[in-house]
PDB file of N, CA and C in Angstrom:
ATOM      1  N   UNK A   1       9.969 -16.004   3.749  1.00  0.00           N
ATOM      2  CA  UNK A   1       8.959 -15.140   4.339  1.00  0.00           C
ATOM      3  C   UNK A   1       9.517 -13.734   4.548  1.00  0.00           C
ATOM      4  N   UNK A   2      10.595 -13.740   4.781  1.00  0.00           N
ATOM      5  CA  UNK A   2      11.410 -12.344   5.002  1.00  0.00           C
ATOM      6  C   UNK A   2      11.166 -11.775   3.864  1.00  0.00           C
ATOM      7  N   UNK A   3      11.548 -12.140   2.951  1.00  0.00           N
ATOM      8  CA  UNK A   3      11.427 -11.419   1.601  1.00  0.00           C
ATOM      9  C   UNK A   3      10.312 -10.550   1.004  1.00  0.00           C
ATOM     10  N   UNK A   4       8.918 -11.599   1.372  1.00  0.00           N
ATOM     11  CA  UNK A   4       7.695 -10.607   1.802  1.00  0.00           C
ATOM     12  C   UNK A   4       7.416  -9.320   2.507  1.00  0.00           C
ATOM     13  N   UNK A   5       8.209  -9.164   4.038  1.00  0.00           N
ATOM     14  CA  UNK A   5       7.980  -8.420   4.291  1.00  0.00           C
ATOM     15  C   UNK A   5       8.853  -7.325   3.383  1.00  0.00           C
ATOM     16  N   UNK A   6      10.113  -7.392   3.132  1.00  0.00           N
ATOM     17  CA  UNK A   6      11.039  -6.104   2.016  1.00  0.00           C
ATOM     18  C   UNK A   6       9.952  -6.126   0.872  1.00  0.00           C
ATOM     19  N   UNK A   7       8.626  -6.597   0.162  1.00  0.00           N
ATOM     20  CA  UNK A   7       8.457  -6.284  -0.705  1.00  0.00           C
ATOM     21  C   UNK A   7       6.740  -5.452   0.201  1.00  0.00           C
ATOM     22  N   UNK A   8       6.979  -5.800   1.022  1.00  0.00           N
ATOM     23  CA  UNK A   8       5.684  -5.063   1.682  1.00  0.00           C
ATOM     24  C   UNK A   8       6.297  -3.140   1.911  1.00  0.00           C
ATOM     25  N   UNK A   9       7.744  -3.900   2.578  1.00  0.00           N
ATOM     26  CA  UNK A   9       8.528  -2.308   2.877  1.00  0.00           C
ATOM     27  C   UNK A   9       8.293  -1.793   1.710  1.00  0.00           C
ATOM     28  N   UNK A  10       8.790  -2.040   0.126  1.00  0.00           N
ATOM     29  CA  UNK A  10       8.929  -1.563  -1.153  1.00  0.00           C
ATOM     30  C   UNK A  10       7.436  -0.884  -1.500  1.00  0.00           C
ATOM     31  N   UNK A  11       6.302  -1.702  -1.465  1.00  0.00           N
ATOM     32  CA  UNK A  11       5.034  -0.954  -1.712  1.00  0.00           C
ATOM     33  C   UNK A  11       4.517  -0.036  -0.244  1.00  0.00           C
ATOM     34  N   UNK A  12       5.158   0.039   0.395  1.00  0.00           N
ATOM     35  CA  UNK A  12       4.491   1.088   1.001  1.00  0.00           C
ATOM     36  C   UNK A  12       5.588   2.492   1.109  1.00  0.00           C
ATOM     37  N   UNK A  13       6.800   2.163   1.057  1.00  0.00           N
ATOM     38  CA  UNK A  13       7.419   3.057   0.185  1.00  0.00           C
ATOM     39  C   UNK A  13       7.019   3.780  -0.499  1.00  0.00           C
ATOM     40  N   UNK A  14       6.867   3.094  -1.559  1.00  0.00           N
ATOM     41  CA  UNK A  14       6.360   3.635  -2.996  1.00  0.00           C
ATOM     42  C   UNK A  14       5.111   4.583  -2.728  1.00  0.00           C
ATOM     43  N   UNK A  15       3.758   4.348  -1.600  1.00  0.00           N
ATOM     44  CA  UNK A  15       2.998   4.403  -1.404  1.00  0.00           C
ATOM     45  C   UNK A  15       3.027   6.117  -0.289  1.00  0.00           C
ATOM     46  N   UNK A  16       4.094   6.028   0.547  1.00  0.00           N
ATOM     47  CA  UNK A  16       4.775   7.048   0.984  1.00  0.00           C
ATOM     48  C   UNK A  16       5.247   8.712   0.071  1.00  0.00           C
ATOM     49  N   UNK A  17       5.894   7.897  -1.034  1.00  0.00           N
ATOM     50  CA  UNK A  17       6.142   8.860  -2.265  1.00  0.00           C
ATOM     51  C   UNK A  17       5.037   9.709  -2.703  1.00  0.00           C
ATOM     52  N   UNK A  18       4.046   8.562  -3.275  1.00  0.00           N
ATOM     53  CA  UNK A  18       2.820   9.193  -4.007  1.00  0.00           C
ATOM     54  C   UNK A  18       2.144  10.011  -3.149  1.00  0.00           C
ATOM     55  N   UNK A  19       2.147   9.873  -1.684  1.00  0.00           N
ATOM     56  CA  UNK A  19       1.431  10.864  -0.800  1.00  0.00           C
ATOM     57  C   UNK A  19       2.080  11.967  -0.845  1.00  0.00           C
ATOM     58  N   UNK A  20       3.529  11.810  -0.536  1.00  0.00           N
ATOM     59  CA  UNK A  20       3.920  12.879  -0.007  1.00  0.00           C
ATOM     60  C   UNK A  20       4.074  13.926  -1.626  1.00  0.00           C
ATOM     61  N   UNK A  21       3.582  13.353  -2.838  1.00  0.00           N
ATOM     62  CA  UNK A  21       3.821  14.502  -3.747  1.00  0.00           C
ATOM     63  C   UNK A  21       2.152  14.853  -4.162  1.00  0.00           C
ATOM     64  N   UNK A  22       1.768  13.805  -3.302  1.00  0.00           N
ATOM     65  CA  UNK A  22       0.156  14.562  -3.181  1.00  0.00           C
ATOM     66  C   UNK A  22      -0.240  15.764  -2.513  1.00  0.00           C
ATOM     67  N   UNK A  23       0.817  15.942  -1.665  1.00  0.00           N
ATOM     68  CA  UNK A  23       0.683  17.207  -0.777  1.00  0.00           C
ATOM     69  C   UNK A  23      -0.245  15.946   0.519  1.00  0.00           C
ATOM     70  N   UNK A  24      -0.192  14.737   1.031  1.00  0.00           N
ATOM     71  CA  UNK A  24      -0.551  14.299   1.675  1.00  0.00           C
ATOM     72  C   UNK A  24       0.241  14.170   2.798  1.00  0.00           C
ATOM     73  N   UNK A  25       1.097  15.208   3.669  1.00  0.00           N
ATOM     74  CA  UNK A  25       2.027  14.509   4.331  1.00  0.00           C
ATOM     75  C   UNK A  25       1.862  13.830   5.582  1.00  0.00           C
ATOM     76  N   UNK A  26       0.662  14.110   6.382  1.00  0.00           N
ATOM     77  CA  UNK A  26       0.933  13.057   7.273  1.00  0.00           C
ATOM     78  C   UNK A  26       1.089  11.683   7.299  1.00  0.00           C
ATOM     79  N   UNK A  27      -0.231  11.468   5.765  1.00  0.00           N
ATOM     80  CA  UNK A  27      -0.074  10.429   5.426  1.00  0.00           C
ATOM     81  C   UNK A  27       1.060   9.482   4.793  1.00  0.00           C
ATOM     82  N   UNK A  28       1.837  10.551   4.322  1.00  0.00           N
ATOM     83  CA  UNK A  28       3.265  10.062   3.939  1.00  0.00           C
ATOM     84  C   UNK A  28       4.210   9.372   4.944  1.00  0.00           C
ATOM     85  N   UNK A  29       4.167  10.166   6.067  1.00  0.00           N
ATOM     86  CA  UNK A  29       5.124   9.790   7.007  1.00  0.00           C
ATOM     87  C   UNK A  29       4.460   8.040   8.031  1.00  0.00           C
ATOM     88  N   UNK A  30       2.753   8.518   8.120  1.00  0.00           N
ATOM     89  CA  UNK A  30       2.936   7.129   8.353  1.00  0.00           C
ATOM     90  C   UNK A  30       2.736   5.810   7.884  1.00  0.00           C
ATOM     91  N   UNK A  31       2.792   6.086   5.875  1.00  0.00           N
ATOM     92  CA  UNK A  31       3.553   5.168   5.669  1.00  0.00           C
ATOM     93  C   UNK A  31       4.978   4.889   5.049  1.00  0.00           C
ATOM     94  N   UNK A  32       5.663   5.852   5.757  1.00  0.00           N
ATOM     95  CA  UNK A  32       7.042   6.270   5.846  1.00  0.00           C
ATOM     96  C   UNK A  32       7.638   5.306   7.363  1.00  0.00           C
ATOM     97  N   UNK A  33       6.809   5.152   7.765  1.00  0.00           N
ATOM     98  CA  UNK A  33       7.388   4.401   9.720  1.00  0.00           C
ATOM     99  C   UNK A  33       6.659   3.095   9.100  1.00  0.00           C
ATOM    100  N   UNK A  34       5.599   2.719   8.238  1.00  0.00           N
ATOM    101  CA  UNK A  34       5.361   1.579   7.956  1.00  0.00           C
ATOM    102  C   UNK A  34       6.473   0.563   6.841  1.00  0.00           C
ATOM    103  N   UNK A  35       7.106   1.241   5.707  1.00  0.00           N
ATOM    104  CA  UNK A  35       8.556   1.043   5.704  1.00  0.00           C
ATOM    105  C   UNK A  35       9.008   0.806   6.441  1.00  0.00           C
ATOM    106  N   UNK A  36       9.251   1.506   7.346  1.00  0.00           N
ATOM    107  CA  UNK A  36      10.764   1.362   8.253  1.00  0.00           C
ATOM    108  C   UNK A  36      10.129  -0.007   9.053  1.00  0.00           C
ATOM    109  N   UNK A  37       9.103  -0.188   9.542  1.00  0.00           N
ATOM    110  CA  UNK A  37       8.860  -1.235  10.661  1.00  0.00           C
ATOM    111  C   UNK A  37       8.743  -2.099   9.042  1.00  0.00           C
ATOM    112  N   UNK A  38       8.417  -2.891   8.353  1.00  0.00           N
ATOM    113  CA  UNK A  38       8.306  -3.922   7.301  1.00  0.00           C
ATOM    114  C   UNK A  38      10.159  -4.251   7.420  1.00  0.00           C
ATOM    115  N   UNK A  39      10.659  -3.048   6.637  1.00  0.00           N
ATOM    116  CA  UNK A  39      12.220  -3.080   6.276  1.00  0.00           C
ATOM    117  C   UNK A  39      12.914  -4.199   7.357  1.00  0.00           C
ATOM    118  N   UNK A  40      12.459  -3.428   8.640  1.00  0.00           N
ATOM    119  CA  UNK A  40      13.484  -3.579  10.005  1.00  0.00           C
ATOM    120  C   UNK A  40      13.246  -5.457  10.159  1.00  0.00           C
ATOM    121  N   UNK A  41      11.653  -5.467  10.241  1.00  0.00           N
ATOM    122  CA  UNK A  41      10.906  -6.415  10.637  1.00  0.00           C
ATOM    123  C   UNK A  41      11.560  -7.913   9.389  1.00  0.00           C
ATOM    124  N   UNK A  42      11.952  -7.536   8.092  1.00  0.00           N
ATOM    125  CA  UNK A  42      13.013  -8.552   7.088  1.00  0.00           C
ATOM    126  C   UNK A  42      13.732  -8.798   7.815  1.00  0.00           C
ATOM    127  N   UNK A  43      14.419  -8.264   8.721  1.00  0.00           N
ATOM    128  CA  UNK A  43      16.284  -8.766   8.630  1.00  0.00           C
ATOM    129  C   UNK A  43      16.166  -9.089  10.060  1.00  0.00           C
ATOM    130  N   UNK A  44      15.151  -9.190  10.788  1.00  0.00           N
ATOM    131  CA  UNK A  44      14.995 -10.247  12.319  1.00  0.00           C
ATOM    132  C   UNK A  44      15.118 -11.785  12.104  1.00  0.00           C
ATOM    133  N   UNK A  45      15.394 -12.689  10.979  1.00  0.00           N
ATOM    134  CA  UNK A  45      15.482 -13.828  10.521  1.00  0.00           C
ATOM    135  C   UNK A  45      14.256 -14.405  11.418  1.00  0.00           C
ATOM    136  N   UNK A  46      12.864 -14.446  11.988  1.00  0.00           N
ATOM    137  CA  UNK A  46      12.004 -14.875  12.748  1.00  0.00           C
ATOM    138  C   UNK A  46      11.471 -16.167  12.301  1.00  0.00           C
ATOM    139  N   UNK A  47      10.885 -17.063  12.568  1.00  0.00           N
ATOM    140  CA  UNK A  47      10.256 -18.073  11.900  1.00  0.00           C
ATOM    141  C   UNK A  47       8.996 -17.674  11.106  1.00  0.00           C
ATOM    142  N   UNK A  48       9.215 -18.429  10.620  1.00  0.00           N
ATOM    143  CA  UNK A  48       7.821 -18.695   9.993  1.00  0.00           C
ATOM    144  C   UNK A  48       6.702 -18.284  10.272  1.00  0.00           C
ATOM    145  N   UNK A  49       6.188 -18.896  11.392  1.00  0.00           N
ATOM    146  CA  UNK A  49       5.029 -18.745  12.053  1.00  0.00           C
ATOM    147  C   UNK A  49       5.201 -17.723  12.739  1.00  0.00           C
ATOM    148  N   UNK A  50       5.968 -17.073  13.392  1.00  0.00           N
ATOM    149  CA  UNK A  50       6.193 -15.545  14.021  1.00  0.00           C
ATOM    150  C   UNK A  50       6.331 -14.534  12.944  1.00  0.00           C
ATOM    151  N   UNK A  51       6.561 -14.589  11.818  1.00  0.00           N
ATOM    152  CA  UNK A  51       6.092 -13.400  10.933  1.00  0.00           C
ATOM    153  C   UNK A  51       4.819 -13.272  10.239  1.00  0.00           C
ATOM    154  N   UNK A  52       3.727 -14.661  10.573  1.00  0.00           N
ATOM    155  CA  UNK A  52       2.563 -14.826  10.707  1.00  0.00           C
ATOM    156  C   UNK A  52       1.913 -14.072  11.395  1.00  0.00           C
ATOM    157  N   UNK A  53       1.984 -14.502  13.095  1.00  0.00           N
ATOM    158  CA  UNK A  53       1.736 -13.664  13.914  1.00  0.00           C
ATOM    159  C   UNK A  53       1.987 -12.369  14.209  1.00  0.00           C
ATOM    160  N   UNK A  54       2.891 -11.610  13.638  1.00  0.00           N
ATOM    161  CA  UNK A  54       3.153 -10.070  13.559  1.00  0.00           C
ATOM    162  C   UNK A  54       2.035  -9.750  12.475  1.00  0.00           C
ATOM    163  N   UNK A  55       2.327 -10.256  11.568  1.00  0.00           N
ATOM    164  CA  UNK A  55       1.483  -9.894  10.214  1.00  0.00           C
ATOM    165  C   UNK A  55      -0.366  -9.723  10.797  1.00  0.00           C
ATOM    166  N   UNK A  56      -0.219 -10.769  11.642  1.00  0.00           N
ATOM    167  CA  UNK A  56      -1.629 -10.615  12.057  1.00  0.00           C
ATOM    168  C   UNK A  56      -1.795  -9.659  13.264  1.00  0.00           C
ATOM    169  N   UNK A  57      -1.344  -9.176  13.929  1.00  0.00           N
ATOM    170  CA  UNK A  57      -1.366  -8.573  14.718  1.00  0.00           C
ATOM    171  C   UNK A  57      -1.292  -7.313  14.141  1.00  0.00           C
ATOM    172  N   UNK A  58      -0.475  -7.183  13.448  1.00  0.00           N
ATOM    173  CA  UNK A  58      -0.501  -5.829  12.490  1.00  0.00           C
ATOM    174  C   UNK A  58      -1.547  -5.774  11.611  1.00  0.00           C
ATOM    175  N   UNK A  59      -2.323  -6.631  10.985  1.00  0.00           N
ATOM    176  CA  UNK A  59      -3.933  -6.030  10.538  1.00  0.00           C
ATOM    177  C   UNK A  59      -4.397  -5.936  11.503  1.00  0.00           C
ATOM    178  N   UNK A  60      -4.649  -6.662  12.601  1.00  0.00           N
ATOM    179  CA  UNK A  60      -5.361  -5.657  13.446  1.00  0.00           C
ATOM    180  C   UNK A  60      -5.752  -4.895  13.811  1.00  0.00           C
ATOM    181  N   UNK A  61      -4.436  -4.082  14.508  1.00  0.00           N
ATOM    182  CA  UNK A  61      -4.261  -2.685  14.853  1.00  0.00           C
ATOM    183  C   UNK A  61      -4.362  -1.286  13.396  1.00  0.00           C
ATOM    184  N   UNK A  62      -4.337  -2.117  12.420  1.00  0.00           N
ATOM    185  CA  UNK A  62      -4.798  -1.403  10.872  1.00  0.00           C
ATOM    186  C   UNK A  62      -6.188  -1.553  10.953  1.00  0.00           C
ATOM    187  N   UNK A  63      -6.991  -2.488  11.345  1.00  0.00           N
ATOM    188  CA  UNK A  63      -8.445  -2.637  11.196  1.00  0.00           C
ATOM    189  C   UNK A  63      -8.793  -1.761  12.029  1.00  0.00           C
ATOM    190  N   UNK A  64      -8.423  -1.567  13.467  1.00  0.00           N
ATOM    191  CA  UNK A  64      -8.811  -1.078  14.689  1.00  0.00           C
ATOM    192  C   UNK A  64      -9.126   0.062  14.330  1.00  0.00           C
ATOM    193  N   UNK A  65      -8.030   0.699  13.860  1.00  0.00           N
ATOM    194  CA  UNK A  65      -7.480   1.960  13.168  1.00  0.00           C
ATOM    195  C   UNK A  65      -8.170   2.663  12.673  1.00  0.00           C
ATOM    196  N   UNK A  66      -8.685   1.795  11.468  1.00  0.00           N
ATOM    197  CA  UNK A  66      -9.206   2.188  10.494  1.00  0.00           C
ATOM    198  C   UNK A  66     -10.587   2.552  10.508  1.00  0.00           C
ATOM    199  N   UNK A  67     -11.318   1.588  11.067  1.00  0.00           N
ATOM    200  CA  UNK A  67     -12.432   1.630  11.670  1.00  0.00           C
ATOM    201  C   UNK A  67     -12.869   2.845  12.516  1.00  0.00           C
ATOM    202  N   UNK A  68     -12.148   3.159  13.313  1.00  0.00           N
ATOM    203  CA  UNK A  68     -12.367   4.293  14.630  1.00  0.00           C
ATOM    204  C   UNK A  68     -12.094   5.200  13.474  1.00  0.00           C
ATOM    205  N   UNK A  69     -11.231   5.316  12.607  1.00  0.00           N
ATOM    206  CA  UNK A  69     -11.217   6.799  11.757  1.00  0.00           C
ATOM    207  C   UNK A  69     -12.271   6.881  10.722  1.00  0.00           C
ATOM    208  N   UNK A  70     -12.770   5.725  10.491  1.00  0.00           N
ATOM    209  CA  UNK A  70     -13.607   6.113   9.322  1.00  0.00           C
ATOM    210  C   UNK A  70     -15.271   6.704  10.252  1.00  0.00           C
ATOM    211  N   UNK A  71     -15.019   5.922  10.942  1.00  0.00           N
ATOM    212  CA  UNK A  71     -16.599   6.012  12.088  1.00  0.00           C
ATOM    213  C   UNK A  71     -16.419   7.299  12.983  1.00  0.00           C
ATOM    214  N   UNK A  72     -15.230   7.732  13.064  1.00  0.00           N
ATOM    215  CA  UNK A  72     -15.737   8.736  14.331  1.00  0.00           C
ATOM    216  C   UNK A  72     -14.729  10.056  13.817  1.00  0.00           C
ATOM    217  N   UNK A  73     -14.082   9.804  12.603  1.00  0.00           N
ATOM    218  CA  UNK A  73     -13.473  11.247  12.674  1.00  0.00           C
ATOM    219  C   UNK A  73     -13.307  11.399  11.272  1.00  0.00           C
ATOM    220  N   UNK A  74     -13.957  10.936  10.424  1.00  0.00           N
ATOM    221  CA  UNK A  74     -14.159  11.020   9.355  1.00  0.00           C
ATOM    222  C   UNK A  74     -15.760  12.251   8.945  1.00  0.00           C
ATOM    223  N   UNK A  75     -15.642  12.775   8.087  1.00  0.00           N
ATOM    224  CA  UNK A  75     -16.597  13.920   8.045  1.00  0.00           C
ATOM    225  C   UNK A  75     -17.644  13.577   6.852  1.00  0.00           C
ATOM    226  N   UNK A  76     -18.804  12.597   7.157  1.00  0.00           N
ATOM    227  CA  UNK A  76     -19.709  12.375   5.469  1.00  0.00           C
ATOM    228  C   UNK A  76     -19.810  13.533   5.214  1.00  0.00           C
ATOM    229  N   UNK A  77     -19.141  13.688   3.295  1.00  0.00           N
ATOM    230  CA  UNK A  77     -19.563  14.182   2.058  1.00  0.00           C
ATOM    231  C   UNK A  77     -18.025  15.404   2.179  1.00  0.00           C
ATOM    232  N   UNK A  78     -17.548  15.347   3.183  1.00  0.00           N
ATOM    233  CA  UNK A  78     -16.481  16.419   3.256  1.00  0.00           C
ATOM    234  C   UNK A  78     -15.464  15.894   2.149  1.00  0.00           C
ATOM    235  N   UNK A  79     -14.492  16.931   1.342  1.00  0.00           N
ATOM    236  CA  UNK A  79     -13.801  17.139   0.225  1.00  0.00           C
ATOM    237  C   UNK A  79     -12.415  17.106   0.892  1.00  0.00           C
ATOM    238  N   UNK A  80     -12.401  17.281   1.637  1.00  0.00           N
ATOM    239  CA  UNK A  80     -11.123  18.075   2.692  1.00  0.00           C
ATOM    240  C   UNK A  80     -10.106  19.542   1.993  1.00  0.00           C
ATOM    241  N   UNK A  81     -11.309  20.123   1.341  1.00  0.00           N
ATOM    242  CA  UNK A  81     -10.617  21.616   0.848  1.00  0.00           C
ATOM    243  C   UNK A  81     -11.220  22.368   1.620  1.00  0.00           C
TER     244      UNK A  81
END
């Protein structure tokens, strides 16, 4: 299960890159700390079922997230130029 999360660190890495040469940087950086928490979150040796429960707890707070930004601070039809 550990291994999952280093390949979760690896695509959001990667995912970090492509922003930040998008000229996207905030978005870079936070999934630049989403690396680092995946990376860190491998090498806690946790069980099984506790890297379940992070995993789920962490869509969560991504749903939560996501939701409140798309609904309340998101701009319909805006380009962002």
């Amino acid at each position: 299960m550990e291994r999952m999360y280093r390949v979760l660190g690896f695509w959001t890495g990667i995912f970090a890159v492509m922003f930040y040469l998008g000229h996207m940087h905030q978005t870079s950086l936070l999934f630049l700390a989403q690396t680092g928490f995946f990376v860190l979150l491998s090498y806690l040796k946790l069980s099984e079922r506790m890297y379940i429960y992070v995993f789920g707890a962490y869509l969560t707070v991504f749903f939560a997230g996501f939701t409140y930004w798309s609904t309340f601070m998101m701009v319909p039809g805006a380009t962002g130029h």
